[in-house]
N, C-alpha and C. Protein backbone atom coordinates (compact mmCIF):
# COMPACT_ATOMS: atom_id res chain seq x y z
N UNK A 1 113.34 17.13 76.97
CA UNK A 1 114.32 17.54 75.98
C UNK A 1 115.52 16.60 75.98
N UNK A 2 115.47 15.41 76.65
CA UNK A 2 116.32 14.74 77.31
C UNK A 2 116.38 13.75 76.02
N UNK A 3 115.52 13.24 75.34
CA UNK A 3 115.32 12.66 74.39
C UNK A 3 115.32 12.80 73.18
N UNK A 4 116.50 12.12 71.89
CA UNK A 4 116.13 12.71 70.58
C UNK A 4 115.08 13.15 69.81
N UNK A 5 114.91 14.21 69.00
CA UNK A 5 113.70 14.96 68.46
C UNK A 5 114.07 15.01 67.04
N UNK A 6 113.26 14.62 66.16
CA UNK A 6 114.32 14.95 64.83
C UNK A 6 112.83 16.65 64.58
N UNK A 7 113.70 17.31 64.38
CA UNK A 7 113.23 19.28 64.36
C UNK A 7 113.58 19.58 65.13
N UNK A 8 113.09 20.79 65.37
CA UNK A 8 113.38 22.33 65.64
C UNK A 8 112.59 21.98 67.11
N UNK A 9 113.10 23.12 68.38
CA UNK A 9 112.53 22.69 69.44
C UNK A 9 112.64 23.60 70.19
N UNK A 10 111.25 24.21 71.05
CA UNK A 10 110.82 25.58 71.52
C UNK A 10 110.15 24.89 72.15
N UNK A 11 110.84 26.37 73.22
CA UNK A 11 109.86 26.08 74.85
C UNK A 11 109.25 27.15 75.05
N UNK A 12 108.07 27.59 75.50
CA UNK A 12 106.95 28.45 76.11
C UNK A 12 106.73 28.38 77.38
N UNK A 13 107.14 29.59 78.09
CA UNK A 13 106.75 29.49 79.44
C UNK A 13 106.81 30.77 79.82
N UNK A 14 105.99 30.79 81.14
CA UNK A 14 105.29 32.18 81.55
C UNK A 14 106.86 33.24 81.72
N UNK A 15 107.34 32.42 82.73
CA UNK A 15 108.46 33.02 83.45
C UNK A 15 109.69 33.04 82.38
N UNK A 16 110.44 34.20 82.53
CA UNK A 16 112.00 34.36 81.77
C UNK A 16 112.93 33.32 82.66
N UNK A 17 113.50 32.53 81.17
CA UNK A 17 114.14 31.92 81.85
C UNK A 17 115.95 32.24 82.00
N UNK A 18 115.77 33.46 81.98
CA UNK A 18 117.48 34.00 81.88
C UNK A 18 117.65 35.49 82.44
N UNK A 19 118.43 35.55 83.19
CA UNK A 19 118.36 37.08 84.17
C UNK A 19 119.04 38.34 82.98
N UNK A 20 119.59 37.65 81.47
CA UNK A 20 119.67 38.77 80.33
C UNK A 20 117.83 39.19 80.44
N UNK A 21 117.32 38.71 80.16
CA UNK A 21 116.32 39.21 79.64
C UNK A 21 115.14 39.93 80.62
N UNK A 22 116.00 40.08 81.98
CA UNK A 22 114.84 40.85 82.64
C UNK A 22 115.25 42.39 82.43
N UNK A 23 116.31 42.85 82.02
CA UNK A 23 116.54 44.04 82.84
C UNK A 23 117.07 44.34 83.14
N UNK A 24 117.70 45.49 83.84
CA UNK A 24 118.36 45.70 85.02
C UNK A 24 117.17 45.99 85.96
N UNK A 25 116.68 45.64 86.96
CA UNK A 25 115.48 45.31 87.56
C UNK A 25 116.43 46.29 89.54
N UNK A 26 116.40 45.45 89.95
CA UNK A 26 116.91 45.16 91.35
C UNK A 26 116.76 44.16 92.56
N UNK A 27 117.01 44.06 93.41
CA UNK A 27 117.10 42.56 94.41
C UNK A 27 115.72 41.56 94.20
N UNK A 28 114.89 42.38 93.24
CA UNK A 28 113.62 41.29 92.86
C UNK A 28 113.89 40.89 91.99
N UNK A 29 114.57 41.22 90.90
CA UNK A 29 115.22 40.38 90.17
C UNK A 29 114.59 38.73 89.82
N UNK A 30 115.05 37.90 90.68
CA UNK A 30 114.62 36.63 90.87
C UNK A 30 113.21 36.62 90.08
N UNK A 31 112.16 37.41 90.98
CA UNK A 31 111.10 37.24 90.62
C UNK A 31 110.63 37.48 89.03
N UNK A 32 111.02 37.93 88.44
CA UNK A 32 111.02 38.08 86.44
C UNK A 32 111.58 37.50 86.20
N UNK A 33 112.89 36.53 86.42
CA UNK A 33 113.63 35.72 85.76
C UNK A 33 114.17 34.71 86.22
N UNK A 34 114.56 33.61 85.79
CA UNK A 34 115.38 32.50 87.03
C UNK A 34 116.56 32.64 85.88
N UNK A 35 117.55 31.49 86.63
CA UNK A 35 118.75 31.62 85.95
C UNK A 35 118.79 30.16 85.39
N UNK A 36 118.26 29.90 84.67
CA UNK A 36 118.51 28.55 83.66
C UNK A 36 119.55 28.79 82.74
N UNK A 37 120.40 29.09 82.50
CA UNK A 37 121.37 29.23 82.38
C UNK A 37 121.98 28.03 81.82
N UNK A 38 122.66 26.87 82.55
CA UNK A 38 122.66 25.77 82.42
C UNK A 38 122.08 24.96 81.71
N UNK A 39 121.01 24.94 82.10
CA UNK A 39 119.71 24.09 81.34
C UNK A 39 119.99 24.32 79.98
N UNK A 40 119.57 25.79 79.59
CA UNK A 40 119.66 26.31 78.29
C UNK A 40 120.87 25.99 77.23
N UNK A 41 122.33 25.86 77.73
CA UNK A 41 123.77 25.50 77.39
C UNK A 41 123.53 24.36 77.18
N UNK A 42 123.13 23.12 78.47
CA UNK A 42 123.27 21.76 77.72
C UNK A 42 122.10 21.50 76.53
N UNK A 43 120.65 21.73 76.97
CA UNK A 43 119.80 20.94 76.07
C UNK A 43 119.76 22.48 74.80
N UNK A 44 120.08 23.08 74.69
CA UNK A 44 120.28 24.31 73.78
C UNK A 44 118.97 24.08 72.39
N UNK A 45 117.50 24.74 72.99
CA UNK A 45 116.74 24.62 72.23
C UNK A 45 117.13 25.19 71.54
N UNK A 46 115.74 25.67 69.98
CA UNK A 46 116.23 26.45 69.13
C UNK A 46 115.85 28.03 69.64
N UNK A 47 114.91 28.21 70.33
CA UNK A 47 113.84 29.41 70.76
C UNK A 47 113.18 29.20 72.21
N UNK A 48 113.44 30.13 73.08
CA UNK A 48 112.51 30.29 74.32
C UNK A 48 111.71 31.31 74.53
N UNK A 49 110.37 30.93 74.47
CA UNK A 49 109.38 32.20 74.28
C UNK A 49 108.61 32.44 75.70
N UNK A 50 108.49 33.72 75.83
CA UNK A 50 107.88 33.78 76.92
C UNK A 50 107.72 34.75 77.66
N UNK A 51 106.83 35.58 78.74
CA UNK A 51 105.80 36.53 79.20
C UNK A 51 106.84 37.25 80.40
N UNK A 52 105.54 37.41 81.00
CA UNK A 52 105.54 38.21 82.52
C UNK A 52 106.61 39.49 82.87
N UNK A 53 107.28 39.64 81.86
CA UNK A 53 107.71 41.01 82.14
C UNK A 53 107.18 42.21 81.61
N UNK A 54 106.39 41.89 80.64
CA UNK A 54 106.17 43.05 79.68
C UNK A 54 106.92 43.54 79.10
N UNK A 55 108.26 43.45 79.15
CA UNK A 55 109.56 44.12 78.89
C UNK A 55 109.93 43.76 77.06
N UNK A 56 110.00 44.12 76.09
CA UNK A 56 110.13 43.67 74.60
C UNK A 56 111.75 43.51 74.43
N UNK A 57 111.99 42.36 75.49
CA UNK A 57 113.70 41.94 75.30
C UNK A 57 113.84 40.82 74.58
N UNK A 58 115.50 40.53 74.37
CA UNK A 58 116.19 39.55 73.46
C UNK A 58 117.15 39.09 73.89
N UNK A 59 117.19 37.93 73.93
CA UNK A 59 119.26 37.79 73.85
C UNK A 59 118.85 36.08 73.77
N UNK A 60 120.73 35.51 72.92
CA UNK A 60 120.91 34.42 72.92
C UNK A 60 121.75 33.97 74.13
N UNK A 61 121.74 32.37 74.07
CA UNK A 61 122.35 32.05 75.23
C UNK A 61 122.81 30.66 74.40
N UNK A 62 124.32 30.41 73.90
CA UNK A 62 124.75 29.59 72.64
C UNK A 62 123.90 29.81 71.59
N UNK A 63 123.28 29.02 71.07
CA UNK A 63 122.26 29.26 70.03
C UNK A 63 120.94 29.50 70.39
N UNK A 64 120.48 29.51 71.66
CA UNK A 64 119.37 29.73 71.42
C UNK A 64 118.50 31.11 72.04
N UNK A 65 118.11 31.06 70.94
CA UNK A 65 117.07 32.69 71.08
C UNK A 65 116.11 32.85 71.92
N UNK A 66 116.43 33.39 73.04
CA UNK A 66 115.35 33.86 74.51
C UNK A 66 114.17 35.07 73.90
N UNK A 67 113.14 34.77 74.07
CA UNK A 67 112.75 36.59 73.35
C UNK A 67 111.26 36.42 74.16
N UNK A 68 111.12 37.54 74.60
CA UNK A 68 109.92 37.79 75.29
C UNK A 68 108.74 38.33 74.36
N UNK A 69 107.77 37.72 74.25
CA UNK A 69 106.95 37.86 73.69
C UNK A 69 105.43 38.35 73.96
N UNK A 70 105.36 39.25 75.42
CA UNK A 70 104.46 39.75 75.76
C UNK A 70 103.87 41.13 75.05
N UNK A 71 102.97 41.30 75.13
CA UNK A 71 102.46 42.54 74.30
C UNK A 71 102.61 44.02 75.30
N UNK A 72 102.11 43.18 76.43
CA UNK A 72 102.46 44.53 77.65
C UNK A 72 100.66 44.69 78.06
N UNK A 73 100.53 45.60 79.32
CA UNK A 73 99.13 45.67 79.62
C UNK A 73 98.68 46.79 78.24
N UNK A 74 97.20 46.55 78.12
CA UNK A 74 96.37 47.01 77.01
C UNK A 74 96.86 48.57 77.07
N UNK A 75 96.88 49.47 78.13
CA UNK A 75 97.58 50.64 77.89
C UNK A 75 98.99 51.24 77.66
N UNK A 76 99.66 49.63 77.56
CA UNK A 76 101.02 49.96 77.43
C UNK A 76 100.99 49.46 75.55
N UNK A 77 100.12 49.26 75.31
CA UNK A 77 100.13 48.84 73.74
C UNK A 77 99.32 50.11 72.54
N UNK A 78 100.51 50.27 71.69
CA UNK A 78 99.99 51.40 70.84
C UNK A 78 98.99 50.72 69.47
N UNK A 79 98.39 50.94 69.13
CA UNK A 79 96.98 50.01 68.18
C UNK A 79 98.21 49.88 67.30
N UNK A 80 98.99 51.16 66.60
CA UNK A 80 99.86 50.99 65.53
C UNK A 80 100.75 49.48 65.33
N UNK A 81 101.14 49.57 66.50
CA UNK A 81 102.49 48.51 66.58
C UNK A 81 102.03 47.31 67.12
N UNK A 82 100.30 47.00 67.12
CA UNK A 82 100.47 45.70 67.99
C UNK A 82 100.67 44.49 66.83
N UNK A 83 100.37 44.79 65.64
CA UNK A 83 100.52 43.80 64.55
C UNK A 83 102.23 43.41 65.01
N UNK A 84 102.85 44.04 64.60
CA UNK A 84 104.33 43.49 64.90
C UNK A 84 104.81 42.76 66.33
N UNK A 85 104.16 43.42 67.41
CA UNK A 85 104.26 42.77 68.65
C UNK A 85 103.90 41.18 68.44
N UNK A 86 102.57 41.41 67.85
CA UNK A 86 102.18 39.61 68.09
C UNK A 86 103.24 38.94 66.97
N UNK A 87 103.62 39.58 66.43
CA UNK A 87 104.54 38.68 65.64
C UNK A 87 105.76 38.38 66.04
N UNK A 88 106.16 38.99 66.97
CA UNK A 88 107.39 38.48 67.65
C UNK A 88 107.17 36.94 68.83
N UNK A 89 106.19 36.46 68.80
CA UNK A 89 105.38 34.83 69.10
C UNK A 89 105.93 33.93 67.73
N UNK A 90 105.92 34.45 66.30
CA UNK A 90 105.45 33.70 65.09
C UNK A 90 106.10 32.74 64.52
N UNK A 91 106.23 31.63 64.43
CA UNK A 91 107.44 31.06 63.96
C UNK A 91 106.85 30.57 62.76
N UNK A 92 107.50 30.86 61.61
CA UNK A 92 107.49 30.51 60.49
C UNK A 92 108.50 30.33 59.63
N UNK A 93 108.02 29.42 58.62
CA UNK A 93 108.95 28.47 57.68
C UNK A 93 110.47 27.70 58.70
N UNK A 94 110.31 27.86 60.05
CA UNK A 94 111.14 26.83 61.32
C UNK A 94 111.94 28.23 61.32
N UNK A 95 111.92 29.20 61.12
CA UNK A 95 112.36 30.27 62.01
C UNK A 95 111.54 31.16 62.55
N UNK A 96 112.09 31.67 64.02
CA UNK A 96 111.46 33.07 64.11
C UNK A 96 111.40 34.32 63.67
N UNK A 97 110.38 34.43 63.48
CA UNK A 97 110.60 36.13 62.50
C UNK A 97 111.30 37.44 63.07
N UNK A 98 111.49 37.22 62.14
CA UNK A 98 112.56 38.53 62.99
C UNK A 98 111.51 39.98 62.77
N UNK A 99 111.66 40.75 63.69
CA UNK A 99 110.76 42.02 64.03
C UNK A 99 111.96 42.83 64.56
C-alpha cells in the first residue's frame, strides 16, 4: 500500500484488524483483533473486510470502513437473512453496499 494506486483500495483478511470491531470481548481480546490502528490512519484504505469473529460489526477508522463480513457458523445463520449477510462482502459501482 506503500505505493501509488490510481482506485479504490481494500484489504481482506481473516483477522479484525481494529479492537472497535471485536466487541467488548475480555483479556482475549487480542485474539479477535489486533490493533492496526496506525497502519489503518497512515495508508487509510478505502474498506477492510474481514472474518473470524462472527460478530456482524462496523466502524470507521478516518475514512476507512472496517466491517466484518462473516456470515457466522451455519446455525447461527437464519435462511431469511443470509441474502443480505453475503452482501455485506459486495462492493459495487466502487462502493460498499450498504446493508
Amino acid at each position: 500500500m506503500r505505493e501509488p494506486f490510481v482506485g479504490r483500495t481494500f484489504v481482506v483478511t481473516h483477522h479484525g484488524p481494529h479492537r472497535e470491531i471485536a466487541d467488548p470481548i475480555d483479556s482475549v481480546m487480542p485474539v479477535f483483533a489486533s490493533n492496526l490502528d496506525g497502519f489503518i490512519r497512515r495508508h487509510q484504505p478505502d474498506g477492510w473486510l474481514f472474518g473470524h469473529t462472527h460478530r456482524w460489526l462496523e466502524a470507521r477508522v478516518g475514512r476507512t470502513l472496517i466491517r466484518n463480513v462473516s456470515l457466522g457458523y451455519p446455525h447461527e445463520v437464519d435462511p431469511q437473512h443470509e441474502r443480505s449477510l453475503l452482501l455485506r462482502g459486495m462492493i459495487e459501482d466502487r462502493l460498499l453496499v450498504a446493508v
